[in-house]
C-alpha atoms as a PDB file:
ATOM      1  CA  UNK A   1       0.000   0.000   0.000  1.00  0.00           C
ATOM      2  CA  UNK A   2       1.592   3.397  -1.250  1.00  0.00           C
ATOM      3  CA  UNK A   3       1.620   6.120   1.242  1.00  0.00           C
ATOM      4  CA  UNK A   4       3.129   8.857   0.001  1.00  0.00           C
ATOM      5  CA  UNK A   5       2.422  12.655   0.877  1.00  0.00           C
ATOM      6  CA  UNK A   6       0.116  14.883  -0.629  1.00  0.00           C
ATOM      7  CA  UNK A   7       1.241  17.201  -3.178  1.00  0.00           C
ATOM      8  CA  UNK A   8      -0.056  20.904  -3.361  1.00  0.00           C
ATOM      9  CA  UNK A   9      -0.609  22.432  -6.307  1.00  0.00           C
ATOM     10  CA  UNK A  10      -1.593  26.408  -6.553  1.00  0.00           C
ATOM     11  CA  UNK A  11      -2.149  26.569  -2.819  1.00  0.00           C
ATOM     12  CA  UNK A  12      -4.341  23.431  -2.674  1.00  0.00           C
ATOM     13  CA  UNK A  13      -4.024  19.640  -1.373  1.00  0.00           C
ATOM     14  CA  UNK A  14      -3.879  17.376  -3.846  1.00  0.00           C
ATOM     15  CA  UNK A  15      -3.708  13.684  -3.516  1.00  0.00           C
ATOM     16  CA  UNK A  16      -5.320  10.277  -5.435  1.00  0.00           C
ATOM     17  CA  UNK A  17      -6.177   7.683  -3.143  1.00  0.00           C
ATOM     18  CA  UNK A  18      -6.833   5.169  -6.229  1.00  0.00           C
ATOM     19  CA  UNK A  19      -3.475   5.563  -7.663  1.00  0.00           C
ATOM     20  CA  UNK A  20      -1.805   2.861  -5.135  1.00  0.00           C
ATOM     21  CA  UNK A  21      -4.283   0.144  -7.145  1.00  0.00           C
ATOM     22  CA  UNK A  22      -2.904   1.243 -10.594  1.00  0.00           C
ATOM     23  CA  UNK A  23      -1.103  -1.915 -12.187  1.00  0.00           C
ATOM     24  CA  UNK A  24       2.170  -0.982 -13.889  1.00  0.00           C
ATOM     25  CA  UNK A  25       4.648  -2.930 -15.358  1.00  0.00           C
ATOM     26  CA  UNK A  26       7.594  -4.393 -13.353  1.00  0.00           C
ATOM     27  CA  UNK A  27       9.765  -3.602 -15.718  1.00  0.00           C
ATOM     28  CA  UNK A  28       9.943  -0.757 -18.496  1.00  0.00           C
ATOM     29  CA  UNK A  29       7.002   1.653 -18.474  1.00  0.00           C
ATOM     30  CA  UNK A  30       5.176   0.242 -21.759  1.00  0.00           C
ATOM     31  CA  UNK A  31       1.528  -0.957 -21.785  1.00  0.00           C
ATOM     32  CA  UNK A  32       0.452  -3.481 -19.503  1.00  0.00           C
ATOM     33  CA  UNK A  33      -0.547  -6.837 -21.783  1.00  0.00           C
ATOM     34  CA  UNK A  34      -1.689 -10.101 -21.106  1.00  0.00           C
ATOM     35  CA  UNK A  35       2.133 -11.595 -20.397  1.00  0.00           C
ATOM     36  CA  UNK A  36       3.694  -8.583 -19.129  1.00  0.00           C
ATOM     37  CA  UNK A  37       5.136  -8.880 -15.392  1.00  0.00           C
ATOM     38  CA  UNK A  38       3.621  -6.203 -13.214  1.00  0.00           C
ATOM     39  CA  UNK A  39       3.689  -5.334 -10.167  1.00  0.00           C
ATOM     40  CA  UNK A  40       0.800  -7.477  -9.594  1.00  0.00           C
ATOM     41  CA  UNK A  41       2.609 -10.281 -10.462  1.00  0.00           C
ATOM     42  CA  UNK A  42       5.596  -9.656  -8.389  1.00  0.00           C
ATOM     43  CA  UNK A  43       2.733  -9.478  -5.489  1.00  0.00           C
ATOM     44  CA  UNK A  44       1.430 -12.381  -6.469  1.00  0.00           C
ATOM     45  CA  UNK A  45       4.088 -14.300  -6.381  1.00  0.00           C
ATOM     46  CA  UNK A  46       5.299 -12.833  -2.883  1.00  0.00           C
ATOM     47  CA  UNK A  47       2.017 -14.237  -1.314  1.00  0.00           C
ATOM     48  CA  UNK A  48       2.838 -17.594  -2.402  1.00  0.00           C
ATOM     49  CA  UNK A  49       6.117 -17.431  -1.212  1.00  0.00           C
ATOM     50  CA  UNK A  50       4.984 -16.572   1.871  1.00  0.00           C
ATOM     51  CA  UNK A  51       2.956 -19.141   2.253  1.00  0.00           C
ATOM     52  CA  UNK A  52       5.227 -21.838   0.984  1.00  0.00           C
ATOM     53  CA  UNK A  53       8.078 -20.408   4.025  1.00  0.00           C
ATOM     54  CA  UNK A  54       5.033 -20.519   6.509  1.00  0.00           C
ATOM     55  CA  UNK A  55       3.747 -23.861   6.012  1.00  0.00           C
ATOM     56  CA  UNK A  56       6.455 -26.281   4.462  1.00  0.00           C
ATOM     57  CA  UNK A  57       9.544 -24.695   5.416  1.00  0.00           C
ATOM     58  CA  UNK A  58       8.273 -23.307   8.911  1.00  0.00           C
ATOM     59  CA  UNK A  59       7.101 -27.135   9.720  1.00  0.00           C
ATOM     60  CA  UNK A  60      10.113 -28.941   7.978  1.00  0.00           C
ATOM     61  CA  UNK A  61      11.611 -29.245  11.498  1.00  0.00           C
ATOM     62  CA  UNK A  62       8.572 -30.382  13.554  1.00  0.00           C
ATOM     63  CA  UNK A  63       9.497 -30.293  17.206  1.00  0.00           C
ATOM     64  CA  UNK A  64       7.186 -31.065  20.484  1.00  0.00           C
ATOM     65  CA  UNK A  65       8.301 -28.169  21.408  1.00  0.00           C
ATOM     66  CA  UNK A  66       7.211 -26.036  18.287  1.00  0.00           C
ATOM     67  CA  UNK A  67       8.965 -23.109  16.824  1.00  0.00           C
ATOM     68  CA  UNK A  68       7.318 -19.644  16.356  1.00  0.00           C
ATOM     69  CA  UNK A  69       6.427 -20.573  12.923  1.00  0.00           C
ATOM     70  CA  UNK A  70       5.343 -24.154  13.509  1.00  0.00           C
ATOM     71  CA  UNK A  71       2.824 -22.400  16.100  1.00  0.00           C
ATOM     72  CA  UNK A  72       1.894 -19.996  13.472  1.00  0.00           C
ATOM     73  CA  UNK A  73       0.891 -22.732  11.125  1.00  0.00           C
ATOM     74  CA  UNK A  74      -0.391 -25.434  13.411  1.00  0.00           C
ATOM     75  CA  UNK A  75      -2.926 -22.740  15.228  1.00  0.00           C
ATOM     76  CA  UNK A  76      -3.546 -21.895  10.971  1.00  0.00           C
ATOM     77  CA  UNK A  77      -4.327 -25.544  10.072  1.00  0.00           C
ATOM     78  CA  UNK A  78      -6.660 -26.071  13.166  1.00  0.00           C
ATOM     79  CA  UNK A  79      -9.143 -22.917  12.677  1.00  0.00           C
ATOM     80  CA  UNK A  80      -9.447 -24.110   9.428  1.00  0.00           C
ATOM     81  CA  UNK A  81     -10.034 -27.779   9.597  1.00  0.00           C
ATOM     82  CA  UNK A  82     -12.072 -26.997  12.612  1.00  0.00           C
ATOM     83  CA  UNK A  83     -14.163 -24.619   9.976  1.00  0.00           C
ATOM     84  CA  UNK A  84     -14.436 -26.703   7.396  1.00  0.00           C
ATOM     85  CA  UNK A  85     -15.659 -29.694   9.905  1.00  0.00           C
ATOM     86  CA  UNK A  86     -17.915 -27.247  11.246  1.00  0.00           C
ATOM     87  CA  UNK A  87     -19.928 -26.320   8.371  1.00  0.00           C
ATOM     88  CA  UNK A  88     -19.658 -29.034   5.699  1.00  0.00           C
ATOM     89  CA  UNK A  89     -19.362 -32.250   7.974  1.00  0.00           C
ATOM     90  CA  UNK A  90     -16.808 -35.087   8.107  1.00  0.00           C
ATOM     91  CA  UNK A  91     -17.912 -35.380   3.945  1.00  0.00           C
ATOM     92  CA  UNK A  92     -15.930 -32.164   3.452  1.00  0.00           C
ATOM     93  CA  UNK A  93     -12.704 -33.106   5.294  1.00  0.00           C
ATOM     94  CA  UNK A  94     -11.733 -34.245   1.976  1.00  0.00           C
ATOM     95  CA  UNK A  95     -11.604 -30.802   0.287  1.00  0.00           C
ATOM     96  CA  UNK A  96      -9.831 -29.507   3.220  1.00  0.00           C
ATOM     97  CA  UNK A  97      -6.286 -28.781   1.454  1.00  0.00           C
ATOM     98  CA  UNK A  98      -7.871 -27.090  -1.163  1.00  0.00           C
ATOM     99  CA  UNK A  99      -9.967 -24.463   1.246  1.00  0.00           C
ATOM    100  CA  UNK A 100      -7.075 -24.206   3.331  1.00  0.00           C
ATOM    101  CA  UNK A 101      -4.984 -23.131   0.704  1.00  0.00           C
ATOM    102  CA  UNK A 102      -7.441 -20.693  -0.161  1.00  0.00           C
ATOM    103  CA  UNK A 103      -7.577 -19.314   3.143  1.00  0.00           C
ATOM    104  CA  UNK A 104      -3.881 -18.862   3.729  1.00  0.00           C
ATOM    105  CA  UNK A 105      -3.527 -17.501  -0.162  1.00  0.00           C
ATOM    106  CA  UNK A 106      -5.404 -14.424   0.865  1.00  0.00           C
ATOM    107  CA  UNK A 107      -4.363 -13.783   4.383  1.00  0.00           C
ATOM    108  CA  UNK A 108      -1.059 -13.530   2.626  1.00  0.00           C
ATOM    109  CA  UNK A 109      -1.872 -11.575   0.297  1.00  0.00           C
ATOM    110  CA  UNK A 110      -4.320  -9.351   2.421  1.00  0.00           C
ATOM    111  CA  UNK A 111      -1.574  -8.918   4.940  1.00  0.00           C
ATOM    112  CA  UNK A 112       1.679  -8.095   2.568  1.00  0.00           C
ATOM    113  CA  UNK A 113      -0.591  -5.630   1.095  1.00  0.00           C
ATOM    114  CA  UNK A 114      -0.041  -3.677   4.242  1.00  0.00           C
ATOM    115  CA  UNK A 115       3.169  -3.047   4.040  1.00  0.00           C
ATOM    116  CA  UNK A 116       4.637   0.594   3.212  1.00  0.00           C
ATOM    117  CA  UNK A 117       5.031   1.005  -0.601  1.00  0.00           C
ATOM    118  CA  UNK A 118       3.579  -2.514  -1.222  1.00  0.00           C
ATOM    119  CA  UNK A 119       0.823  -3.474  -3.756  1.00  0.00           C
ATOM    120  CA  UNK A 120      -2.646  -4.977  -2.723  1.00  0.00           C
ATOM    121  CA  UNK A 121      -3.815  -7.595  -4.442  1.00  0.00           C
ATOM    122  CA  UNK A 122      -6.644  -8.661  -3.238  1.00  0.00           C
ATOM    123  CA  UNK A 123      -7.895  -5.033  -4.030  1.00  0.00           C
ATOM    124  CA  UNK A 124      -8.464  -5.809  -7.681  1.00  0.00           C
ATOM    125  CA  UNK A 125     -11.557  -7.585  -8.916  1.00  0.00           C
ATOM    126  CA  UNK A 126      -9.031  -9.443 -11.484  1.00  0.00           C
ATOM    127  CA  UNK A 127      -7.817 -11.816  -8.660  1.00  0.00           C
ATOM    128  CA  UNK A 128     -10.420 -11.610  -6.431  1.00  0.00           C
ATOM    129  CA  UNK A 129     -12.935 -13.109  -9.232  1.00  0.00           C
ATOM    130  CA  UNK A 130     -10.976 -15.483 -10.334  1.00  0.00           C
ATOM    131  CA  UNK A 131     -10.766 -17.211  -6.468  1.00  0.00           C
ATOM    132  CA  UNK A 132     -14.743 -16.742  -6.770  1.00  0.00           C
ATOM    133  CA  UNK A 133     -14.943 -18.249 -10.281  1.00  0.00           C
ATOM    134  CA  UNK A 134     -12.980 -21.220  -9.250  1.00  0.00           C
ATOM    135  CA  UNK A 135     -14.834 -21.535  -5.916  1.00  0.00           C
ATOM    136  CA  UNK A 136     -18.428 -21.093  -8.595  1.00  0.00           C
ATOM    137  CA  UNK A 137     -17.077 -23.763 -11.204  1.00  0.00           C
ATOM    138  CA  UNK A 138     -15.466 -26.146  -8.528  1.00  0.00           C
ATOM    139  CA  UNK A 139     -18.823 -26.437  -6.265  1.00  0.00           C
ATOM    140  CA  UNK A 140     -20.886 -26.805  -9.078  1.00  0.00           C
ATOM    141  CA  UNK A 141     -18.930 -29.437 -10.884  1.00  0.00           C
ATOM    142  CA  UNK A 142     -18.769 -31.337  -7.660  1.00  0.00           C
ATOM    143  CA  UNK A 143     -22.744 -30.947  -7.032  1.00  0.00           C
ATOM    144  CA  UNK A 144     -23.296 -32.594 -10.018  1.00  0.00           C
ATOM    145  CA  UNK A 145     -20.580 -35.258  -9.786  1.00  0.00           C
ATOM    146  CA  UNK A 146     -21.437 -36.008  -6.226  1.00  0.00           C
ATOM    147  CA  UNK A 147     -25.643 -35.698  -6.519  1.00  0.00           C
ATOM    148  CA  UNK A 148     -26.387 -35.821 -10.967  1.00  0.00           C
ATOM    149  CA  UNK A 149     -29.582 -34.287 -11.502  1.00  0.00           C
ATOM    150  CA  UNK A 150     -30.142 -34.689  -7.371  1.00  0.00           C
ATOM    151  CA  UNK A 151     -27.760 -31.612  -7.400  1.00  0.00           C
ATOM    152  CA  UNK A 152     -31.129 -29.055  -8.819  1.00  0.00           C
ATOM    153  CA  UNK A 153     -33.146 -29.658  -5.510  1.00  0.00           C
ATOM    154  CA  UNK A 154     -30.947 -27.356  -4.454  1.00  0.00           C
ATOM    155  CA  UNK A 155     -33.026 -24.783  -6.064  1.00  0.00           C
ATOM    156  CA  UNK A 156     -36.545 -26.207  -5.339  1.00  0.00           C
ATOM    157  CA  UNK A 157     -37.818 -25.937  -1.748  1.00  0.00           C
ATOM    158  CA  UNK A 158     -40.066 -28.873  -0.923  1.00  0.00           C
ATOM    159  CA  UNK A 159     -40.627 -27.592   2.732  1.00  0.00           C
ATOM    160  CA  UNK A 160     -42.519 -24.284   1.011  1.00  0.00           C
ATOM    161  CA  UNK A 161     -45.871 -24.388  -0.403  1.00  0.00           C
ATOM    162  CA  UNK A 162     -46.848 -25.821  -3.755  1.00  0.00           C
ATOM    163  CA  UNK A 163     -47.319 -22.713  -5.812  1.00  0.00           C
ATOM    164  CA  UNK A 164     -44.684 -20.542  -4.154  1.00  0.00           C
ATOM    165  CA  UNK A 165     -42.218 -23.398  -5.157  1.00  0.00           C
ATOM    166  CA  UNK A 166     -41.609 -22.477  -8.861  1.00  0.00           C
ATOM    167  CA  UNK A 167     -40.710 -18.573  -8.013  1.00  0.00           C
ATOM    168  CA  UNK A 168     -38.663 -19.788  -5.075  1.00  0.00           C
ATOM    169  CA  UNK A 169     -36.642 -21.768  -7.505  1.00  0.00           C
ATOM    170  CA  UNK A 170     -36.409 -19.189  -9.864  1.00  0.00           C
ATOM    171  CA  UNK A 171     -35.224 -16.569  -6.978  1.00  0.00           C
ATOM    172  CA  UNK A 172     -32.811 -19.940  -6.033  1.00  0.00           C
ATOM    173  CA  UNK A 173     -31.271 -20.041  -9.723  1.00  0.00           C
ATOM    174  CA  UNK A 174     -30.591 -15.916  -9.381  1.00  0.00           C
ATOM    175  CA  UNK A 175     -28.757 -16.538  -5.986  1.00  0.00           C
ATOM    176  CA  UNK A 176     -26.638 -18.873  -7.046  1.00  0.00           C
ATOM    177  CA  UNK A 177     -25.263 -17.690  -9.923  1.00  0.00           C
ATOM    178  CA  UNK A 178     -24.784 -14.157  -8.566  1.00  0.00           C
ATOM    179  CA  UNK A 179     -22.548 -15.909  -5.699  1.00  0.00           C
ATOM    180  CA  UNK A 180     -19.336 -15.855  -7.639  1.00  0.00           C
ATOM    181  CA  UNK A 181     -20.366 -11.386  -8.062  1.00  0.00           C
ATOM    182  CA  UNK A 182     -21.132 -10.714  -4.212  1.00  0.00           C
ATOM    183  CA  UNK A 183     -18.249 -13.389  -3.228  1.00  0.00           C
ATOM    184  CA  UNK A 184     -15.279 -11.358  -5.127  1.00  0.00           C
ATOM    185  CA  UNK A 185     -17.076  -7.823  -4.538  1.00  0.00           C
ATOM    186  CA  UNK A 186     -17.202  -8.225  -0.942  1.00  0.00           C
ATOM    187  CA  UNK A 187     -12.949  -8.941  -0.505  1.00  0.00           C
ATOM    188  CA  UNK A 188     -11.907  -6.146  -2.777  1.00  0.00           C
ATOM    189  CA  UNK A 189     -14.021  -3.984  -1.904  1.00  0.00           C
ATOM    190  CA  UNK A 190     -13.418  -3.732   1.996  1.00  0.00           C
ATOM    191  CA  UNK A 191      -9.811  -4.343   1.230  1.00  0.00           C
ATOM    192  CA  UNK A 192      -9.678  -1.181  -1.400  1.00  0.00           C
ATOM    193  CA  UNK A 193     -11.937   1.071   0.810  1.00  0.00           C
ATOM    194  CA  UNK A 194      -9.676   0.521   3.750  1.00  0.00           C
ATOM    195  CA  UNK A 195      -6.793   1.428   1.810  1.00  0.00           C
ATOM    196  CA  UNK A 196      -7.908   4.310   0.405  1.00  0.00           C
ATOM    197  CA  UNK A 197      -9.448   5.866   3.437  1.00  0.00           C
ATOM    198  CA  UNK A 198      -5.804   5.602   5.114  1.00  0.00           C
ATOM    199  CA  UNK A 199      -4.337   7.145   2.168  1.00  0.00           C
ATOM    200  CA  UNK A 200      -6.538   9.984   2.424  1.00  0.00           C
ATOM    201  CA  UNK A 201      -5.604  10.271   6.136  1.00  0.00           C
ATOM    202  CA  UNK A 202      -2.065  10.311   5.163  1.00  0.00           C
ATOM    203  CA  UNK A 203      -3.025  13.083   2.426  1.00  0.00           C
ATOM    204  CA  UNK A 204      -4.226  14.776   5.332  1.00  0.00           C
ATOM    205  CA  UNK A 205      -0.755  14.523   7.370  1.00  0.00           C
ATOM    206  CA  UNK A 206       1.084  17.353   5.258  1.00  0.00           C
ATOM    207  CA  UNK A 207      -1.068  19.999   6.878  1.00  0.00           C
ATOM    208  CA  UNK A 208       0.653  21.126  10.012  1.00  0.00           C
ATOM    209  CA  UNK A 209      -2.219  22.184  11.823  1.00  0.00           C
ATOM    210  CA  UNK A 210      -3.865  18.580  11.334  1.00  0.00           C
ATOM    211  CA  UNK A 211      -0.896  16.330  10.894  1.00  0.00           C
ATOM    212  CA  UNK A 212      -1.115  14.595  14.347  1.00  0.00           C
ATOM    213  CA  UNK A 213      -4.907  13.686  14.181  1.00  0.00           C
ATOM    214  CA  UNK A 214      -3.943  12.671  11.146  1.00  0.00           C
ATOM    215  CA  UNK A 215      -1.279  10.340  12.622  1.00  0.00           C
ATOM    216  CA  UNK A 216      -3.784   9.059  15.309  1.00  0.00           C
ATOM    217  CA  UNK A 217      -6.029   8.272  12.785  1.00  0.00           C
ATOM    218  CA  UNK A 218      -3.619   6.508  10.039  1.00  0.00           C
ATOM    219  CA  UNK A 219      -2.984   4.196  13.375  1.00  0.00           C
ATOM    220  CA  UNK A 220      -6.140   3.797  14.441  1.00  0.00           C
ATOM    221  CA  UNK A 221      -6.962   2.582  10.525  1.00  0.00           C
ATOM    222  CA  UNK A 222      -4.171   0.066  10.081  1.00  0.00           C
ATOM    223  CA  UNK A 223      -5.133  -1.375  13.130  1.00  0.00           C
ATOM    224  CA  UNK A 224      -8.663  -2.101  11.926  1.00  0.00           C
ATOM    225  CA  UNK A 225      -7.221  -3.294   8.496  1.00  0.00           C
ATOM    226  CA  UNK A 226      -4.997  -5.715  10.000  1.00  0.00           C
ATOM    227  CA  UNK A 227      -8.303  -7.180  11.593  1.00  0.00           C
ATOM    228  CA  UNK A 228     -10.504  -6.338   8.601  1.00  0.00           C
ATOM    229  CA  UNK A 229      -7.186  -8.365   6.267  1.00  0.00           C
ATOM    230  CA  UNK A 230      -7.980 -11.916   8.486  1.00  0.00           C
ATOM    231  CA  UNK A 231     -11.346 -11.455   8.724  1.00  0.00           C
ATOM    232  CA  UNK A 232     -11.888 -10.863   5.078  1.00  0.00           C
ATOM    233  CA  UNK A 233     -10.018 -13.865   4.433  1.00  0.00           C
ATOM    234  CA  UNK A 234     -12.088 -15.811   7.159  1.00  0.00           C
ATOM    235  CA  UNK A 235     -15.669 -14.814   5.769  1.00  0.00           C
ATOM    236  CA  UNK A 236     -14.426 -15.709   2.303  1.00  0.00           C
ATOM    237  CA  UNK A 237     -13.270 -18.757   2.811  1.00  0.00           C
ATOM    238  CA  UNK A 238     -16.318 -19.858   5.111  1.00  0.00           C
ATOM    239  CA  UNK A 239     -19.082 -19.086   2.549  1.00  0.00           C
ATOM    240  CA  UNK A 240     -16.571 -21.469   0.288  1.00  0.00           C
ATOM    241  CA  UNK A 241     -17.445 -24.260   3.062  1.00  0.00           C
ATOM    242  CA  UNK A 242     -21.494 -22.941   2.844  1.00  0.00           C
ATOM    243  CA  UNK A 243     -21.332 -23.258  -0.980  1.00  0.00           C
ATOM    244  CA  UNK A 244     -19.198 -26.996  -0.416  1.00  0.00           C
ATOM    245  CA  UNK A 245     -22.049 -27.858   1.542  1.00  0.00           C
ATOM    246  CA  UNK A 246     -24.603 -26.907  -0.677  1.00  0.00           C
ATOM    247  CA  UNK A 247     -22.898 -28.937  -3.289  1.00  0.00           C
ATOM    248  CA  UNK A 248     -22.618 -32.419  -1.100  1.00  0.00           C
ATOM    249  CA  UNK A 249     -26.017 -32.131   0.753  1.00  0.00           C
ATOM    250  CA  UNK A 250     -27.981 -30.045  -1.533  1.00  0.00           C
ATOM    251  CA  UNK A 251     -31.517 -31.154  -0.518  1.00  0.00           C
ATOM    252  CA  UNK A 252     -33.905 -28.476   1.432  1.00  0.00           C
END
């Protein structure tokens, strides 16, 4: 997340929140194309790293006594098994690596994002729809693997009355395929409006006679996107385990 100070032009403050989301090549200043490395990319590719150093190289050494990082990822795997057991049953265990990949994916990302003069992934709609999409096209796949044409009583509600069934189903069909929309909205959304409010804050730093309520409230906001970065991750990853659990026990 950029943060740097406002600029004043012709007396005035003048600063762009937005322009910390702006995707630029990593190397050169041409156009941005579909194989050109940007700092997306590079972002990208940190989150995976990170996750890769948390949970195979922080847990190569497994010790009774655990390490800082074995901790880290032991407490990690737990809340999320214990999530996914939760909410889709024992039949879900199954899926587990997959969810819990997802989950660590965008804490990662969500939390490197953070950093001074980093870039936020998880801010764009270009990542955060394609987690959705794959979420959207791997439940629905699996619903009709695991159920065939069992999978559609998913939309039709035999506990409600006869006639209300059909425009039940029909308000069913409209739900469900808006899920992959609301499920990437939601993530980069609060992860782009928290970032932008603090960079308006820090806008608001370069005037002397505001500069330390300005401070206080920069704090104040990184604080709440720290907790806003995990539980961003959390809710995204348990309507995954909802929409898993639609697609194993899809019957009203």
């Amino acid at each position: 997340m950029a943060t740097e100070s406002a600029e004043t032009a012709d007396g005035g403050l003048v600063f762009h929140p937005m322009d910390q989301f702006i995707v630029k090549p990593l190397f050169g200043h041409g156009e941005v194309g579909m194989f050109t490395i940007t700092n997306v990319t590079l972002w990208l590719f940190l989150a995976i790293v990170a996750v890769v150093l948390m949970m195979v190289v922080g847990t190569s050494k497994r010790a009774i006594v655990p390490s800082r990082s074995q901790s880290v990822a032991e407490l990690a795997y737990g809340f999320v098994y214990k999530m996914v057991e939760d909410v889709t049953g024992k039949d879900g265990l199954k899926y587990f690596p997959y969810i819990m990949t997802l989950f660590m994916f965008i804490v990662f990302a969500n939390f490197l994002g953070l950093i001074p003069m980093s870039f936020t992934t998880t801010s764009h709609f270009a990542v955060t729809v394609v987690l959705a999409l794959s979420v959207f096209l791997t439940v629905t796949v699996l619903g009709f693997v695991k159920n065939g044409a069992g999978f559609l009583s998913l939309f039709w509600v035999s506990s409600a009355p006869l006639a209300l069934r059909p425009v039940l189903a029909l308000i069913e069909l409209i739900s469900y395929f808006v899920r992959p929309v609301s499920h990437s909205i939601r993530l980069a959304g609060n992860v782009m409006a928290g970032h932008a409010v603090i960079k308006v804050f820090a806008g608001f730093a370069a005037i002397a006679a505001i500069s330390p309520l300005s401070v206080v409230a920069i704090t104040a906001m990184y604080g709440l996107e720290i907790l806003v970065s995990f539980i961003q991750a959390y809710v995204f990853t348990i309507l995954t385990c909802v929409y898993l659990k639609d697609a194993l026990h899809p019957h009203h």
